[in-house]
PDB file of N, CA and C in Angstrom:
ATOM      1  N   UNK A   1     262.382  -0.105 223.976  1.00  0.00           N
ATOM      2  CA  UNK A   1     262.267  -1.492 224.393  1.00  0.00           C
ATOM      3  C   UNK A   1     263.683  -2.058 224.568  1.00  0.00           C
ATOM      4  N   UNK A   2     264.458  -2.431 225.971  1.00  0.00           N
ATOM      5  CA  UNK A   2     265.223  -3.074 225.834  1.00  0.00           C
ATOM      6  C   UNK A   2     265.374  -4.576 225.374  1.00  0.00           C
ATOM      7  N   UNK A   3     266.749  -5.316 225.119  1.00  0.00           N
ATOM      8  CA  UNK A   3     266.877  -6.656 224.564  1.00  0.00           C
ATOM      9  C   UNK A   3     265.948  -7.642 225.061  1.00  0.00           C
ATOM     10  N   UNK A   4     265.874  -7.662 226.772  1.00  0.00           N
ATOM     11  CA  UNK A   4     265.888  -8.681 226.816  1.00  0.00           C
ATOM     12  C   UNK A   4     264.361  -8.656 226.384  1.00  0.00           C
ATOM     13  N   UNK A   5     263.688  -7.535 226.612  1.00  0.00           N
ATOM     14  CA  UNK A   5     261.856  -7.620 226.180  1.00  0.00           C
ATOM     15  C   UNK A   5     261.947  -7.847 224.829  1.00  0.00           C
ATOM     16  N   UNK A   6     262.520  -7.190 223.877  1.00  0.00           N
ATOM     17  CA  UNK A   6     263.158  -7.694 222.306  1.00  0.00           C
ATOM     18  C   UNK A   6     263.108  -9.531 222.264  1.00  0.00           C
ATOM     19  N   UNK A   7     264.092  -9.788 222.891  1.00  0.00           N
ATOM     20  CA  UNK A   7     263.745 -11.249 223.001  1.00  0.00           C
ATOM     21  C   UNK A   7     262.779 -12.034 223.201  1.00  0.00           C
ATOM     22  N   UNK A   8     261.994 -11.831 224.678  1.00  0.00           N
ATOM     23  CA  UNK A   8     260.723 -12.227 224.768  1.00  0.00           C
ATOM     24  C   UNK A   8     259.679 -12.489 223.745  1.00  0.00           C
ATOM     25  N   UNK A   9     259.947 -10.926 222.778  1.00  0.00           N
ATOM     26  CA  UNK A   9     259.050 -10.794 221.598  1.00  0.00           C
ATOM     27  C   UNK A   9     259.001 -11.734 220.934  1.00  0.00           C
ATOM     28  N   UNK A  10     260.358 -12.059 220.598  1.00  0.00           N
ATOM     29  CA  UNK A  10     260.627 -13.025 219.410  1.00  0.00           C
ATOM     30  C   UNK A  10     260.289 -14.396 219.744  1.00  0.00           C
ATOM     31  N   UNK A  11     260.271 -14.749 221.218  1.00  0.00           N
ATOM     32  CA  UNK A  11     260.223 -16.013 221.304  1.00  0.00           C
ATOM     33  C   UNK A  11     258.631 -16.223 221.331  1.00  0.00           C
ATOM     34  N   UNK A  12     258.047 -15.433 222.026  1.00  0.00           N
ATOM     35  CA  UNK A  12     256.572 -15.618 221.998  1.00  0.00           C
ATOM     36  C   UNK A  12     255.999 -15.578 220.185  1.00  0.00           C
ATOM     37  N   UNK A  13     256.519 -15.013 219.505  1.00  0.00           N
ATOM     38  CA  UNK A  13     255.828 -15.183 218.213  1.00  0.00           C
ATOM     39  C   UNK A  13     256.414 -16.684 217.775  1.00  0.00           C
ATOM     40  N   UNK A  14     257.706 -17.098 218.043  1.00  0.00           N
ATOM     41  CA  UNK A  14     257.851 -18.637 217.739  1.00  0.00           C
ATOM     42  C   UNK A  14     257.030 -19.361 218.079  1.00  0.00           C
ATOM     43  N   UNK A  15     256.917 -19.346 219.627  1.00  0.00           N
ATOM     44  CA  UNK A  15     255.563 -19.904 220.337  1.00  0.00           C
ATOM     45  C   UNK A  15     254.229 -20.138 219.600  1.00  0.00           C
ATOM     46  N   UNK A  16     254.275 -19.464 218.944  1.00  0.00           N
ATOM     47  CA  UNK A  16     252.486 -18.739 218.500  1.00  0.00           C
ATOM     48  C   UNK A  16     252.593 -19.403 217.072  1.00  0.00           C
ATOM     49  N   UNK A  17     254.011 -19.417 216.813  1.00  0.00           N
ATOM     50  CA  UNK A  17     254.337 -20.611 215.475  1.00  0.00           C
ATOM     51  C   UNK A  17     254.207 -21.606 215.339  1.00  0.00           C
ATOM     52  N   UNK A  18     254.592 -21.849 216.998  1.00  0.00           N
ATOM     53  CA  UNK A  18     254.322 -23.301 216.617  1.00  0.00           C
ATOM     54  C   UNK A  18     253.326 -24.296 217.539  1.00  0.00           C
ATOM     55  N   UNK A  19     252.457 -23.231 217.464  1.00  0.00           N
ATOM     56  CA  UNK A  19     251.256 -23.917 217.593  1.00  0.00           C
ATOM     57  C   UNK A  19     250.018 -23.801 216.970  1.00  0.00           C
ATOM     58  N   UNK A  20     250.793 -23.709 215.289  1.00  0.00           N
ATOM     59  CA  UNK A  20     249.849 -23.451 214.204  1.00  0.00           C
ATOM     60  C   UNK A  20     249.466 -24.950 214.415  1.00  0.00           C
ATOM     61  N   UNK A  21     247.872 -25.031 214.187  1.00  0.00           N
ATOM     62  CA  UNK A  21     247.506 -26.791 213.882  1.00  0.00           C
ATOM     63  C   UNK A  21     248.172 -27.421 212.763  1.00  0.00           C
ATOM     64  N   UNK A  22     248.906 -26.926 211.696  1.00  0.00           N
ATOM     65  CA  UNK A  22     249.391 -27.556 211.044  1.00  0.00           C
ATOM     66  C   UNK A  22     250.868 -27.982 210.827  1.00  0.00           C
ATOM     67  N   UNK A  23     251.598 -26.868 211.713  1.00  0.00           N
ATOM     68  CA  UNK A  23     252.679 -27.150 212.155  1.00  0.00           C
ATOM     69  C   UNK A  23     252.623 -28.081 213.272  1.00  0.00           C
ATOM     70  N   UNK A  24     252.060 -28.216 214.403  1.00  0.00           N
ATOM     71  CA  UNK A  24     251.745 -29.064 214.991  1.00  0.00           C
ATOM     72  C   UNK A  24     251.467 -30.874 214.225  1.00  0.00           C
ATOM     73  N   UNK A  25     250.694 -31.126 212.969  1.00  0.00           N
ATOM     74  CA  UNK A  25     250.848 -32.410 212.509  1.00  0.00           C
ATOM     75  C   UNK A  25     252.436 -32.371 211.896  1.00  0.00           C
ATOM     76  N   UNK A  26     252.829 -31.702 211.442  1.00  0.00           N
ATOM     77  CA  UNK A  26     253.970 -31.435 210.470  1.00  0.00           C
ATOM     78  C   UNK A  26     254.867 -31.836 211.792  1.00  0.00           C
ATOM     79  N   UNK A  27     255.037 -31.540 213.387  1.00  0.00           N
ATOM     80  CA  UNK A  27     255.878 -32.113 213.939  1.00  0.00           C
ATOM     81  C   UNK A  27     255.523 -33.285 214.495  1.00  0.00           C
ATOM     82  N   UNK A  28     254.286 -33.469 214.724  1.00  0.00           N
ATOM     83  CA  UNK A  28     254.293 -35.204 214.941  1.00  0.00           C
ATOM     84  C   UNK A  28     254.941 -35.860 213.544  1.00  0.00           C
ATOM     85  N   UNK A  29     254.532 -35.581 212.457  1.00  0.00           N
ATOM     86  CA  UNK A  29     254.971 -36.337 211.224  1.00  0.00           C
ATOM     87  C   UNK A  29     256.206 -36.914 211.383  1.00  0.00           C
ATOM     88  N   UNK A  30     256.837 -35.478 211.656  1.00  0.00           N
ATOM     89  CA  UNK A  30     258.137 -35.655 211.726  1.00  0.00           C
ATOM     90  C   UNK A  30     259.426 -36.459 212.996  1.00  0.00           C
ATOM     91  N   UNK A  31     258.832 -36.217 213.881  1.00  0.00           N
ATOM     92  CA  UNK A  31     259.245 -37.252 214.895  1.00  0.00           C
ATOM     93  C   UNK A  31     258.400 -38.540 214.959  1.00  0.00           C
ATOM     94  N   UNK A  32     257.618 -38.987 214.356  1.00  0.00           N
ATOM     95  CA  UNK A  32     256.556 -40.378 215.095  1.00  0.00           C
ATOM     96  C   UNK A  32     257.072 -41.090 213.036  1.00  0.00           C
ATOM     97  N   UNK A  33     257.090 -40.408 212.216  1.00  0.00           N
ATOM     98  CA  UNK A  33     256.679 -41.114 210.951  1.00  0.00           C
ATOM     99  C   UNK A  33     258.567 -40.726 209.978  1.00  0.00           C
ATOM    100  N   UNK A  34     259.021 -39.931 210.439  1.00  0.00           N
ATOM    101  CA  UNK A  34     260.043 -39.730 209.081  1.00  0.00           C
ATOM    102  C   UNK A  34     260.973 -40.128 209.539  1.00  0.00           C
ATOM    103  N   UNK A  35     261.247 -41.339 208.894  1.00  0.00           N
ATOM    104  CA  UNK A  35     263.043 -41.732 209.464  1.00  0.00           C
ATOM    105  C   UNK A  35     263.589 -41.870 208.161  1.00  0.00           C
ATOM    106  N   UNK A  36     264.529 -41.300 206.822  1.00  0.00           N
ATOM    107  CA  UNK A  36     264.909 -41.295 205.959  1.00  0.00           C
ATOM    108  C   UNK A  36     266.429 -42.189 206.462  1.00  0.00           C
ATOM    109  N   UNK A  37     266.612 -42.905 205.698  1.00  0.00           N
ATOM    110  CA  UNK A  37     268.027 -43.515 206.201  1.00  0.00           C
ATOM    111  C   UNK A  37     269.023 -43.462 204.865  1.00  0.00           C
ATOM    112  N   UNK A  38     268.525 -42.012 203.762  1.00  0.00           N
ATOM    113  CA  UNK A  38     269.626 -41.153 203.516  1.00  0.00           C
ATOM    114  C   UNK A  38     269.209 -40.052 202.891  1.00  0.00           C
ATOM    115  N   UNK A  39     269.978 -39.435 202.757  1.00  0.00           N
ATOM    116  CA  UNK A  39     269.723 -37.770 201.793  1.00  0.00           C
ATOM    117  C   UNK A  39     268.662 -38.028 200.933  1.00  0.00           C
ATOM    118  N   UNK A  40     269.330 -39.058 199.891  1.00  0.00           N
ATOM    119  CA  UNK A  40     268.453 -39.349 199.039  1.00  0.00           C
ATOM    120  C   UNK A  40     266.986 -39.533 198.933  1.00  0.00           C
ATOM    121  N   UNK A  41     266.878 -40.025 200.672  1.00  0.00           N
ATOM    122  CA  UNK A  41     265.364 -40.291 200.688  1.00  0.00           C
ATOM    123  C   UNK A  41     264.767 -38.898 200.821  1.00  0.00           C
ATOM    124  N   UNK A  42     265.401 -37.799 201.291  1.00  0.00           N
ATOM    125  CA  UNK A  42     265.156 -37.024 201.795  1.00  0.00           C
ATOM    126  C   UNK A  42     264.619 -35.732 200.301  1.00  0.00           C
ATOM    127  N   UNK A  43     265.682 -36.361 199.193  1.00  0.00           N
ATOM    128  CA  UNK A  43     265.331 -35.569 197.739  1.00  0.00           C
ATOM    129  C   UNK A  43     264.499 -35.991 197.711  1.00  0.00           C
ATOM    130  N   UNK A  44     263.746 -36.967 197.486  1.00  0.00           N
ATOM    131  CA  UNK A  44     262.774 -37.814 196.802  1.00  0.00           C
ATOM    132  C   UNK A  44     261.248 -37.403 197.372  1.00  0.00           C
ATOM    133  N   UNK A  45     261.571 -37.260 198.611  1.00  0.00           N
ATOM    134  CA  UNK A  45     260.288 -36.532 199.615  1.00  0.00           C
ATOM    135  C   UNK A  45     260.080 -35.309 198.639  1.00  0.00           C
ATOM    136  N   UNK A  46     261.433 -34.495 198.647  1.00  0.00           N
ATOM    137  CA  UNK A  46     260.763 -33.297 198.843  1.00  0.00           C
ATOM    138  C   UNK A  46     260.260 -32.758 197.374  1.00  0.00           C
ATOM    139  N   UNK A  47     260.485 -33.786 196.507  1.00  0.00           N
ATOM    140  CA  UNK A  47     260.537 -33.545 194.923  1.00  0.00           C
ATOM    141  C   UNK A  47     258.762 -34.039 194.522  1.00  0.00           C
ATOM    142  N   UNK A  48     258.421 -34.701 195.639  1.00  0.00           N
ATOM    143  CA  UNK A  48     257.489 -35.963 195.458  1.00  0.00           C
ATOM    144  C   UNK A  48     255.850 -34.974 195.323  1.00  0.00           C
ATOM    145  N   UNK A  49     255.801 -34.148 195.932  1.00  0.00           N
ATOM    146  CA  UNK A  49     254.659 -33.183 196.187  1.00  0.00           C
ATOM    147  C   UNK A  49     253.370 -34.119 197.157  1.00  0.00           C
ATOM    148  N   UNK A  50     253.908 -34.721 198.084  1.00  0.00           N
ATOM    149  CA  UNK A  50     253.293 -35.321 198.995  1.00  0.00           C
ATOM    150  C   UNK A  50     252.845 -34.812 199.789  1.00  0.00           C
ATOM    151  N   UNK A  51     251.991 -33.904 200.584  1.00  0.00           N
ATOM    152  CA  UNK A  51     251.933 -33.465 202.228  1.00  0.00           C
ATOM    153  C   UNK A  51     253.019 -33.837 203.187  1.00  0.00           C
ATOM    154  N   UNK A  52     253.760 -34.283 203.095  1.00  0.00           N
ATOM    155  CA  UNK A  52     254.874 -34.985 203.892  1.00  0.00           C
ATOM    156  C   UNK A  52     255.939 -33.860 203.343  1.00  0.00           C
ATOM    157  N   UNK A  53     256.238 -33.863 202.160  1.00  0.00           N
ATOM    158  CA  UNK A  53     257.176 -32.850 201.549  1.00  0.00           C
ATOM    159  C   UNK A  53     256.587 -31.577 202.195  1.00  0.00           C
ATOM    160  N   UNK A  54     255.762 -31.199 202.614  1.00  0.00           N
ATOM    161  CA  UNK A  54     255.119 -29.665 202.948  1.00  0.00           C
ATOM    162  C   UNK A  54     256.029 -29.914 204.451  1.00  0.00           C
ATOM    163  N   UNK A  55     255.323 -30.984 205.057  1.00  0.00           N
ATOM    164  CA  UNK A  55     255.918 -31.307 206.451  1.00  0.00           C
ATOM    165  C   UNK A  55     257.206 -30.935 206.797  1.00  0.00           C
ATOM    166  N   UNK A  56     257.629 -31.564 205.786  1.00  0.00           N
ATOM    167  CA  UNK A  56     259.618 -31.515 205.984  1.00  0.00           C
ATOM    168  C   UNK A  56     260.198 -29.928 205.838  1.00  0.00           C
ATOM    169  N   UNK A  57     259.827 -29.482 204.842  1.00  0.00           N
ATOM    170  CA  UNK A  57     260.051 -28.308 204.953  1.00  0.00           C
ATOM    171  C   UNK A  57     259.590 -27.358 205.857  1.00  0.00           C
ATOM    172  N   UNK A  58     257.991 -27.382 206.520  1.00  0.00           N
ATOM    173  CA  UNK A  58     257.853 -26.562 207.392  1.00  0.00           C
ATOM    174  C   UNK A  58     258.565 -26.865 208.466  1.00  0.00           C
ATOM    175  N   UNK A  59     259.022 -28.215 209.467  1.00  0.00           N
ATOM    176  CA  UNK A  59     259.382 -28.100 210.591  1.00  0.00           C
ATOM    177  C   UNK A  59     261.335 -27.650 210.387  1.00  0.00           C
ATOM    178  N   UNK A  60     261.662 -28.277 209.207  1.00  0.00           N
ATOM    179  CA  UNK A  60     263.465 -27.886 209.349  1.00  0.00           C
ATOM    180  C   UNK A  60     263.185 -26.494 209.068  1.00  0.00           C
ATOM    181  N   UNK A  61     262.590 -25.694 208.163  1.00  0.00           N
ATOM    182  CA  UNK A  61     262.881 -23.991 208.592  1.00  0.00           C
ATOM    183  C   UNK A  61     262.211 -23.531 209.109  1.00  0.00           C
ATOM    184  N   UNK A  62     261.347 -24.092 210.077  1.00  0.00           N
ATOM    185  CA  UNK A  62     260.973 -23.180 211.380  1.00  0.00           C
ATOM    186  C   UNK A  62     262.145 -23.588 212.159  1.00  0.00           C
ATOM    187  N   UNK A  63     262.484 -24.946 212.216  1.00  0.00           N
ATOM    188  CA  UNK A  63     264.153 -24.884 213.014  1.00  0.00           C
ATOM    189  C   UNK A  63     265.588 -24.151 212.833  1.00  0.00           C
ATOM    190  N   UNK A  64     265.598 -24.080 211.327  1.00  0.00           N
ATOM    191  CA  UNK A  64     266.638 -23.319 210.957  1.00  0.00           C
ATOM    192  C   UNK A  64     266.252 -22.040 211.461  1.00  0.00           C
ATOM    193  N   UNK A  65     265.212 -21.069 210.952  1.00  0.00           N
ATOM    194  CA  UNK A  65     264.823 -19.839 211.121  1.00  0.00           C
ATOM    195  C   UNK A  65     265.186 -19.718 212.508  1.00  0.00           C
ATOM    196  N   UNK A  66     264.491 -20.207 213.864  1.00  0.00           N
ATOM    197  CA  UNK A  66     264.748 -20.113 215.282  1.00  0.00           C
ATOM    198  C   UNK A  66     266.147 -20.049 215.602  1.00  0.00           C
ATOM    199  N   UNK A  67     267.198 -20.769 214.957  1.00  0.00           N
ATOM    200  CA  UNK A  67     268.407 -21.347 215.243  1.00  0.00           C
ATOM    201  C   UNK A  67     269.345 -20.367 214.743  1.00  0.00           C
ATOM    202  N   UNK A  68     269.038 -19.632 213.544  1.00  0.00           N
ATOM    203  CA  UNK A  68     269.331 -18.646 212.892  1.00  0.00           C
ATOM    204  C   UNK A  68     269.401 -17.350 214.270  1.00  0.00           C
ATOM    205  N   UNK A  69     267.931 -17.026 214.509  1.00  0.00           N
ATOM    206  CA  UNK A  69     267.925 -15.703 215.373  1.00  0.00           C
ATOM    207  C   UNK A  69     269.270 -16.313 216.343  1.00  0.00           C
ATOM    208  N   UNK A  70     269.015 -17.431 217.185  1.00  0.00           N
ATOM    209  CA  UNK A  70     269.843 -17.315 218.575  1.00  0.00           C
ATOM    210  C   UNK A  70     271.737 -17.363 217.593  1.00  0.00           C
ATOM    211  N   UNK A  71     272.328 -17.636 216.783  1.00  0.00           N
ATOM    212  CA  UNK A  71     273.321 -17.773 216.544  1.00  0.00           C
ATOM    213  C   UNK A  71     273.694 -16.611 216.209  1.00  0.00           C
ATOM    214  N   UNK A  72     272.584 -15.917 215.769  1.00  0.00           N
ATOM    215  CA  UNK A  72     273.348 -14.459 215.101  1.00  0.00           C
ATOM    216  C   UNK A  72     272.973 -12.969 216.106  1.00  0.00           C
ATOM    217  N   UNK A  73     272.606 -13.646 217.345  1.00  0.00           N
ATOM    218  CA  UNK A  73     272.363 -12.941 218.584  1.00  0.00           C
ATOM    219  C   UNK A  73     270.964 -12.185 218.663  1.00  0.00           C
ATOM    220  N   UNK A  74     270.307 -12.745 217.551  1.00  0.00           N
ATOM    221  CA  UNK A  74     269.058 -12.147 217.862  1.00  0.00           C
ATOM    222  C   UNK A  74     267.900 -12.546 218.815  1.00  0.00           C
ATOM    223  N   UNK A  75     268.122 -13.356 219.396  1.00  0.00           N
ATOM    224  CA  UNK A  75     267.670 -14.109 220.748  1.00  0.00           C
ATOM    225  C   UNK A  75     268.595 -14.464 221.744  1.00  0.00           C
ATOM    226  N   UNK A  76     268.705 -14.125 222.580  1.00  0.00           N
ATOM    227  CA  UNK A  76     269.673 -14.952 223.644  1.00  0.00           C
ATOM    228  C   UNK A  76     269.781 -16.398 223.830  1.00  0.00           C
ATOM    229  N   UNK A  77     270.655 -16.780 224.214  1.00  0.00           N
ATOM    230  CA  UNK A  77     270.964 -18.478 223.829  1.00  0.00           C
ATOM    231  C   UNK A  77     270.138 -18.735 225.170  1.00  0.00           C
ATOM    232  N   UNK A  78     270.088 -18.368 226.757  1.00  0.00           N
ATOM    233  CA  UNK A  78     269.824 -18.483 227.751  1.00  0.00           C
ATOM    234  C   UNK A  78     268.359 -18.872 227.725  1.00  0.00           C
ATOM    235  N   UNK A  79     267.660 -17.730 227.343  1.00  0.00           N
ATOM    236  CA  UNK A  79     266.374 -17.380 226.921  1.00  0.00           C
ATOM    237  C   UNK A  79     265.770 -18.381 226.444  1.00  0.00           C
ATOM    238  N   UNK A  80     266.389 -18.629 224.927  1.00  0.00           N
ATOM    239  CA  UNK A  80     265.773 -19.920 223.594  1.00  0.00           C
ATOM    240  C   UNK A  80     265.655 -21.277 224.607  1.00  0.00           C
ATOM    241  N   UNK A  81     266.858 -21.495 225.221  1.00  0.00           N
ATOM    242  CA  UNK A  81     266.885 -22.980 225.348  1.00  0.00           C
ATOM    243  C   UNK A  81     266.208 -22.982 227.323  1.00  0.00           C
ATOM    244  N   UNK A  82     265.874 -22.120 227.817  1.00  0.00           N
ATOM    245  CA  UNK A  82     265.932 -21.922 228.735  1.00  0.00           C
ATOM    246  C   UNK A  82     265.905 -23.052 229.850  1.00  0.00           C
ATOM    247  N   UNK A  83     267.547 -22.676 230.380  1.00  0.00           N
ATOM    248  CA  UNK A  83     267.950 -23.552 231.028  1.00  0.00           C
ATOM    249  C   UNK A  83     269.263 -22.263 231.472  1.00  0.00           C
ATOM    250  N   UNK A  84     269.794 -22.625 232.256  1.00  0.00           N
ATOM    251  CA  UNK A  84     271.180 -21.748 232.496  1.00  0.00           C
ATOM    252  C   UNK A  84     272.455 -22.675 231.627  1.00  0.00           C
ATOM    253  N   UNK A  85     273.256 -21.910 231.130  1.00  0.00           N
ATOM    254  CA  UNK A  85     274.243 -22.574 230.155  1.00  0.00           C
ATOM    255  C   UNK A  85     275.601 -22.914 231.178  1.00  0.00           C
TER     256      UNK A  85
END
């Protein structure tokens, strides 16, 4: 299997990530409902054992995780963001 089908792979299982139904509320949550206006609010969430705390954590490391592959070349940057750079 060359890279670039390697890649494909990876992005289609992100895909398929994130269109778990619950990742799906976890990103409305997170863009329509979480505006923390500091860190602090941001401990307090995640200490709190709210569904919201589940939220926060699932959508920043499905972002980190994704962001992770393309920085450390395990996805092509071209590919991820697809657009020409």
């Amino acid at each position: 299997m060359n890279t670039k089908q390697q890649d494909v792979g990876l992005l289609l299982k992100l895909y398929e990530l994130r269109r778990d139904e619950m990742m799906r509320r976890a990103r409305n949550w997170y863009v329509t409902e979480f505006q923390p206006e500091s860190a602090k609010d941001i401990v307090k969430l995640m200490v709190s054992g709210q569904e919201q705390s589940a939220y926060y954590r699932m959508v920043t490391s499905y972002w980190d995780m994704a962001a992770s592959f393309v920085n450390n070349g395990g996805i092509d940057e071209k590919m991820f963001l697809r657009r020409k750079l």
